[in-house]
Protein backbone atom coordinates (compact mmCIF):
# COMPACT_ATOMS: atom_id res chain seq x y z
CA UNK A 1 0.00 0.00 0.00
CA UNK A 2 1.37 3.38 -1.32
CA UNK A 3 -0.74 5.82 0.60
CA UNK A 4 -2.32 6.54 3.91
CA UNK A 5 -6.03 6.86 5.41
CA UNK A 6 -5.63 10.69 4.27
CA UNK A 7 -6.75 10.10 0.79
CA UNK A 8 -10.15 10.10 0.10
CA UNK A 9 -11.76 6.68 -0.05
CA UNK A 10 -12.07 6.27 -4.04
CA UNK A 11 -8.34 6.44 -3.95
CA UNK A 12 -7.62 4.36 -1.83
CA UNK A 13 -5.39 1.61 -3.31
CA UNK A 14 -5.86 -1.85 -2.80
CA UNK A 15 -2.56 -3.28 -3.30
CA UNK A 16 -0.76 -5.76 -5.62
CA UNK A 17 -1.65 -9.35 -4.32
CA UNK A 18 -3.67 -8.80 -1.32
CA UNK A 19 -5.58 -11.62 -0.30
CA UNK A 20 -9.57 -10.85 -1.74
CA UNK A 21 -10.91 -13.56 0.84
CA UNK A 22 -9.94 -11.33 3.54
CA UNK A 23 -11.97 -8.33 2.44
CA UNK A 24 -15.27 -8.51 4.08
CA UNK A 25 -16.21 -4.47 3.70
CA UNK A 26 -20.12 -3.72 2.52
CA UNK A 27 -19.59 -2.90 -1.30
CA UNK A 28 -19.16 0.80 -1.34
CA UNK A 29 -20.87 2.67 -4.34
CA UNK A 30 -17.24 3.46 -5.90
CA UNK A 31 -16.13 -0.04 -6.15
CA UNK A 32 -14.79 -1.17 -9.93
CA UNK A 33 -15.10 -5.10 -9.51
CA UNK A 34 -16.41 -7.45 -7.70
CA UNK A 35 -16.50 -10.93 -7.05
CA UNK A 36 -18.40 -13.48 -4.56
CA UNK A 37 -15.53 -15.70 -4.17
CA UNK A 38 -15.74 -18.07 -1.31
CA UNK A 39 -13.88 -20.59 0.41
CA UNK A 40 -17.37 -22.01 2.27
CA UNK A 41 -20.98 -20.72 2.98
CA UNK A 42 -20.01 -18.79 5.64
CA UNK A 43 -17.94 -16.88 3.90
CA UNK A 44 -18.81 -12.94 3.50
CA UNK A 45 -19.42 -11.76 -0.12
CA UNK A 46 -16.10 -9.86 -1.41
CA UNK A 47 -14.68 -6.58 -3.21
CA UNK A 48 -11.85 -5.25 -4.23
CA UNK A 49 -11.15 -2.34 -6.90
CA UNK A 50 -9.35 -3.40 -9.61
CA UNK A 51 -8.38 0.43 -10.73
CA UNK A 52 -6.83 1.05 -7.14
CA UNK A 53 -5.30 -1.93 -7.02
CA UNK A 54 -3.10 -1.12 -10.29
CA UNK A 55 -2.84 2.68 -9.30
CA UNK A 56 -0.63 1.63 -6.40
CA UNK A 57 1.79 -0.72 -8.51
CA UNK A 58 2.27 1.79 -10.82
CA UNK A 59 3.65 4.62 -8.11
CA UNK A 60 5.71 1.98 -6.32
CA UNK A 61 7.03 -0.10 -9.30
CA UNK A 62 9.79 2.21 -9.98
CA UNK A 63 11.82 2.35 -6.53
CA UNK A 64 10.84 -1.49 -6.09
CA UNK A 65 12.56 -2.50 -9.31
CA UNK A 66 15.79 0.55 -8.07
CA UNK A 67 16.24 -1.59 -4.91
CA UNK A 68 16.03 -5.31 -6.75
CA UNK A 69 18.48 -4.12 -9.46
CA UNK A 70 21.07 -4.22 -6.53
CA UNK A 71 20.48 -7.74 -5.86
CA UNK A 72 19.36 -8.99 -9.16
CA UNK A 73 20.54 -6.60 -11.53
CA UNK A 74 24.10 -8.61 -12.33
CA UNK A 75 22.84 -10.62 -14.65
CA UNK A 76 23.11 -13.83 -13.11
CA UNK A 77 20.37 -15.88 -13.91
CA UNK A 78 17.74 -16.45 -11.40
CA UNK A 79 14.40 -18.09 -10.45
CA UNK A 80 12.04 -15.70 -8.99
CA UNK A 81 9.05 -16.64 -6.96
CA UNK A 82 6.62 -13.61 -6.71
CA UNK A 83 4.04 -14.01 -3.92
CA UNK A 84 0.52 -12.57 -4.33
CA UNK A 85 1.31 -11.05 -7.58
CA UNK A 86 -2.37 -9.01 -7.97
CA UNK A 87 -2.88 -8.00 -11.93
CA UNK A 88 1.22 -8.48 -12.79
CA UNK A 89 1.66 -4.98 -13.01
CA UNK A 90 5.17 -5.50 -10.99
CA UNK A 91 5.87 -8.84 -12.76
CA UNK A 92 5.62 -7.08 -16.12
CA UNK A 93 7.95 -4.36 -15.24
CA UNK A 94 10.57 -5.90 -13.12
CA UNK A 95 9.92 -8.67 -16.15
CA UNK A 96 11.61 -6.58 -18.54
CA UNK A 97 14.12 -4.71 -16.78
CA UNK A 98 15.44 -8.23 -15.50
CA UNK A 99 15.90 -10.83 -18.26
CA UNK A 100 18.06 -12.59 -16.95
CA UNK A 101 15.15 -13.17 -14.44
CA UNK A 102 12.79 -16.15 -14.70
CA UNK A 103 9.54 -14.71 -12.95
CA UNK A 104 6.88 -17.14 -11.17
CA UNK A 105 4.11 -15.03 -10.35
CA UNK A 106 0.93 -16.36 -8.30
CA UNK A 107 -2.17 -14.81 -6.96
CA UNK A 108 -4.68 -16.54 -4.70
CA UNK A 109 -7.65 -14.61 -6.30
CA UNK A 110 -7.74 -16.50 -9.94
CA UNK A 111 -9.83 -14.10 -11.98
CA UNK A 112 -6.59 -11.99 -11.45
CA UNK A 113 -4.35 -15.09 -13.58
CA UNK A 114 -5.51 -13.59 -17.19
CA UNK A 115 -4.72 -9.94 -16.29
CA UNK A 116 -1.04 -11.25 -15.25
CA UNK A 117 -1.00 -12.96 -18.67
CA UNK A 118 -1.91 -10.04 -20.66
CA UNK A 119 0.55 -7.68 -18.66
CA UNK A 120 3.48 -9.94 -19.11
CA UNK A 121 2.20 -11.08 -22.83
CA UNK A 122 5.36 -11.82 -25.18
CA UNK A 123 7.78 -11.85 -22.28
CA UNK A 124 9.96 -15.28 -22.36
CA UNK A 125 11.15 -14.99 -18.62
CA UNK A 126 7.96 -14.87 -17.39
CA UNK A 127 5.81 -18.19 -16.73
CA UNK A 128 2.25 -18.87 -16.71
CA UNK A 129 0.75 -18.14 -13.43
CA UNK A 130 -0.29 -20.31 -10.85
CA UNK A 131 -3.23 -19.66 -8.47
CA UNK A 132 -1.56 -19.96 -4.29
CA UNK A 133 -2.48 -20.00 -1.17
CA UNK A 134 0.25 -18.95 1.13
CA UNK A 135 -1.80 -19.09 4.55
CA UNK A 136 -1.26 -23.22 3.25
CA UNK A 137 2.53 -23.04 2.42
CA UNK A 138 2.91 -27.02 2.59
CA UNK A 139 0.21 -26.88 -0.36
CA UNK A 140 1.45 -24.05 -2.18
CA UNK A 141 4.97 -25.76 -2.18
CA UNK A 142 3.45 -28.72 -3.80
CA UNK A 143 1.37 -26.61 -6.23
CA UNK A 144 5.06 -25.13 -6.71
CA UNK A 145 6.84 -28.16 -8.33
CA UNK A 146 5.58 -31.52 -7.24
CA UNK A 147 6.07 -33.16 -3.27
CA UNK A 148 9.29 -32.27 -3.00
CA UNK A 149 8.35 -28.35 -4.14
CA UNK A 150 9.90 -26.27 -6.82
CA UNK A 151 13.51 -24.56 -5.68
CA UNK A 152 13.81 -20.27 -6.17
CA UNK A 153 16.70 -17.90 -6.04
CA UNK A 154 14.57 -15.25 -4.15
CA UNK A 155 10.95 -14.76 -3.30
CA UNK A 156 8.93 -11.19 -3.95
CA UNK A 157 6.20 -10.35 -1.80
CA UNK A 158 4.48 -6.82 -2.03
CA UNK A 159 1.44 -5.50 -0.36
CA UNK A 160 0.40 -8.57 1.31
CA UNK A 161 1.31 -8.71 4.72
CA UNK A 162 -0.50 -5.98 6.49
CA UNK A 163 -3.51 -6.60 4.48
CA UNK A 164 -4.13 -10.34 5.13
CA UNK A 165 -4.70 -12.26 8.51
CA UNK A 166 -0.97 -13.15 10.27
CA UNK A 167 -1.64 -16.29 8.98
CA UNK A 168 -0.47 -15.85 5.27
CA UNK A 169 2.49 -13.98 6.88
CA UNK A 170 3.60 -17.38 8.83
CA UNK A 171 3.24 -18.85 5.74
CA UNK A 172 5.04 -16.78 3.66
CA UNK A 173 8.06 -17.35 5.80
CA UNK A 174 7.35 -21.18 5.97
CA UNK A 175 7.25 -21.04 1.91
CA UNK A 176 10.19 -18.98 1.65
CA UNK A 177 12.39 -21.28 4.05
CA UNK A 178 11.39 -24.05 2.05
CA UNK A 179 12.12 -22.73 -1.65
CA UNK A 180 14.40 -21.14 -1.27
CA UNK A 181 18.53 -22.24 -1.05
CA UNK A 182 21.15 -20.95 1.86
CA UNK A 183 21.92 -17.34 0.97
CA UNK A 184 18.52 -16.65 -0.83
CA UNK A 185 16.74 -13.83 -0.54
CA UNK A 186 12.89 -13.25 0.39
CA UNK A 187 11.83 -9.02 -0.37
CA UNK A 188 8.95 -8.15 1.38
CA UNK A 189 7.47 -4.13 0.46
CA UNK A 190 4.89 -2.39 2.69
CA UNK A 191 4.68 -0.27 5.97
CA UNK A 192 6.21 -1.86 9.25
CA UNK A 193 6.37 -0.72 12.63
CA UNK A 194 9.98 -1.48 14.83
CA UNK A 195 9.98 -2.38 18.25
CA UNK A 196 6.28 -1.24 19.29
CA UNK A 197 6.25 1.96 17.77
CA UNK A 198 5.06 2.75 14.22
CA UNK A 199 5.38 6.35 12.92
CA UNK A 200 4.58 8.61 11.18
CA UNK A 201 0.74 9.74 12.06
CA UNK A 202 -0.02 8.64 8.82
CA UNK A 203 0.99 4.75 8.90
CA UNK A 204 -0.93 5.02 12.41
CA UNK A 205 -4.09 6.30 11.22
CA UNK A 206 -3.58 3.82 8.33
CA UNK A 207 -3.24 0.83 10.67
CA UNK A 208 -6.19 2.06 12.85
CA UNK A 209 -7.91 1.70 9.53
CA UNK A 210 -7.11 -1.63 8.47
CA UNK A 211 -7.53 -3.16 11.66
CA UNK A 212 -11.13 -1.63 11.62
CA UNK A 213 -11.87 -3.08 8.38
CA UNK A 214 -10.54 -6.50 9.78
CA UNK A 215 -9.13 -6.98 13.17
CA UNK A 216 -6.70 -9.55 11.63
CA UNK A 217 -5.30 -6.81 9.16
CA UNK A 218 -2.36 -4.20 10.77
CA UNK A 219 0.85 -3.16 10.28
CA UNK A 220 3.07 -5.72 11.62
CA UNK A 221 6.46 -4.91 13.70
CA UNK A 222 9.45 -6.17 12.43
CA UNK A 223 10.27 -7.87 15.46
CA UNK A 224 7.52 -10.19 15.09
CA UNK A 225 8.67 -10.84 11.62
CA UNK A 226 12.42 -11.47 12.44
CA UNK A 227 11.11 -14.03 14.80
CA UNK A 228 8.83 -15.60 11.96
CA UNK A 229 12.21 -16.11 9.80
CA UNK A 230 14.13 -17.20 12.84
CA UNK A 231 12.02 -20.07 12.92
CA UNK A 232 12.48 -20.97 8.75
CA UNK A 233 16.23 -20.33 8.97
CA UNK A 234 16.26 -16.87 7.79
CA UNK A 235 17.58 -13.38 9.11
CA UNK A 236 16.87 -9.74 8.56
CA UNK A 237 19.59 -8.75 6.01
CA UNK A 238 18.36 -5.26 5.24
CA UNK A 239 16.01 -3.11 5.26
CA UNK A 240 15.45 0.13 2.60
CA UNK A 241 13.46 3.16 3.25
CA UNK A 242 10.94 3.75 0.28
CA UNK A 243 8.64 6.65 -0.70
CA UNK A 244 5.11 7.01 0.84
CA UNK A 245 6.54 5.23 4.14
CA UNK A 246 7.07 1.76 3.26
CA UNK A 247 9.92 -0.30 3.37
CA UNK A 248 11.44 -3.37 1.62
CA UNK A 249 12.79 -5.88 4.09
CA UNK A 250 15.54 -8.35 2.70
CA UNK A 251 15.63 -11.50 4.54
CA UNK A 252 18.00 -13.61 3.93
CA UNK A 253 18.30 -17.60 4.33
CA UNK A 254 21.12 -18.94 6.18
């Protein structure tokens, strides 16, 4: 998520890859899409806005693909695993400014698998895209490549981790430990707190939203992450301050 609570509503983005089953909001009168996906009867009919959702890849594609060029940029080739991948608007341009990239995008919500296609359309290093579930990381590593589960360079994961229940962040961890080899890399973009304390007023008020949207939504503190990739043999390797707030955490496996 690019932007705070202080925009007005319509402009509000949802971001790349968030997890539709978790957005349980009446359908407001601006929405662009919809869709009544469920996982079982009791689950609440669902929304998201397309337009938003491609809005905020679009400001935060650019300084994303500045930071992976430092990692990726070499031209080594790599396998990429991108997590919650929403239309492919990052896929697409990270896609072409890293060929020497193989991409592997995913998205839980599958009417968002032929908007990935047409974004990345003509690109070789981009495969077809598989629908995930990352709060289910023991299936998604068999939907990956088989029961022993595909292998990845380096996992990218934007916009999904405050805007989900924490269980698709434990999962996300548990995926990446699994995939990925000693000294890979898992980048995770969004707004973080540290230690208890999240600033500025902003991110707060932003938080304060999500959580009243869904009380398992929030910012999460680093802390609590470090500990999540503690316990999948991984470490905080860096973190980079990005516009609008948000951060990308490199996490790296030992």
């Amino acid at each position: 998520m690019t932007t705070g609570p202080a925009r007005i509503l319509p402009l509000l983005p949802r971001p790349t890859g968030w997890k539709p089953e978790c957005f349980a909001a009446p359908a407001p009168s601006w929405r662009r899409a919809s869709t009544s996906l469920s996982r079982d009867n009791n689950s609440p009919r669902l929304f998201y806005d397309l337009k938003a959702m491609v809005y905020a890849a679009e400001r935060n594609k650019g300084p994303i693909l500045e930071v992976l060029k430092g990692y990726l940029g070499d031209g080594t080739p790599r396998r990429l695993l991108e997590v919650a991948s929403g239309d492919g608007t990052h896929t697409a341009h990270l896609g072409r400014a890293l060929p020497n990239v193989t991409f592997q995008p995913t998205e839980y919500d599958k009417s968002m698998l032929s908007h990935i296609v047409s974004n990345a359309r003509g690109m070789k290093n981009v495969l077809k895209p598989i629908s995930l579930d990352v709060s289910k990381p023991d299936e998604a590593v068999r939907d990956l490549g088989g029961e022993e589960g595909a292998k990845f360079d380096c996992v990218f994961c934007a916009n999904l981790v405050h805007i989900s229940p924490y269980s698709c962040t434990v999962g996300l961890f548990r995926l990446s430990g699994s995939v990925l080899p000693a000294g890979g890399r898992l980048f995770t973009y969004g707004p973080y707190a540290e230690n208890g304390v999240l600033t500025p007023e902003s991110n707060v008020n932003f938080d304060k939203m999500l959580k009243g949207r869904d009380p398992q939504w929030g910012i999460r503190d680093i802390k609590d992450l470090s500990a999540e990739a503690a316990k999948n043999g991984m470490e905080l390797e860096k973190r980079h301050d990005m516009p609008a707030n948000n951060k990308i955490l490199v996490w790296r496996k030992k």
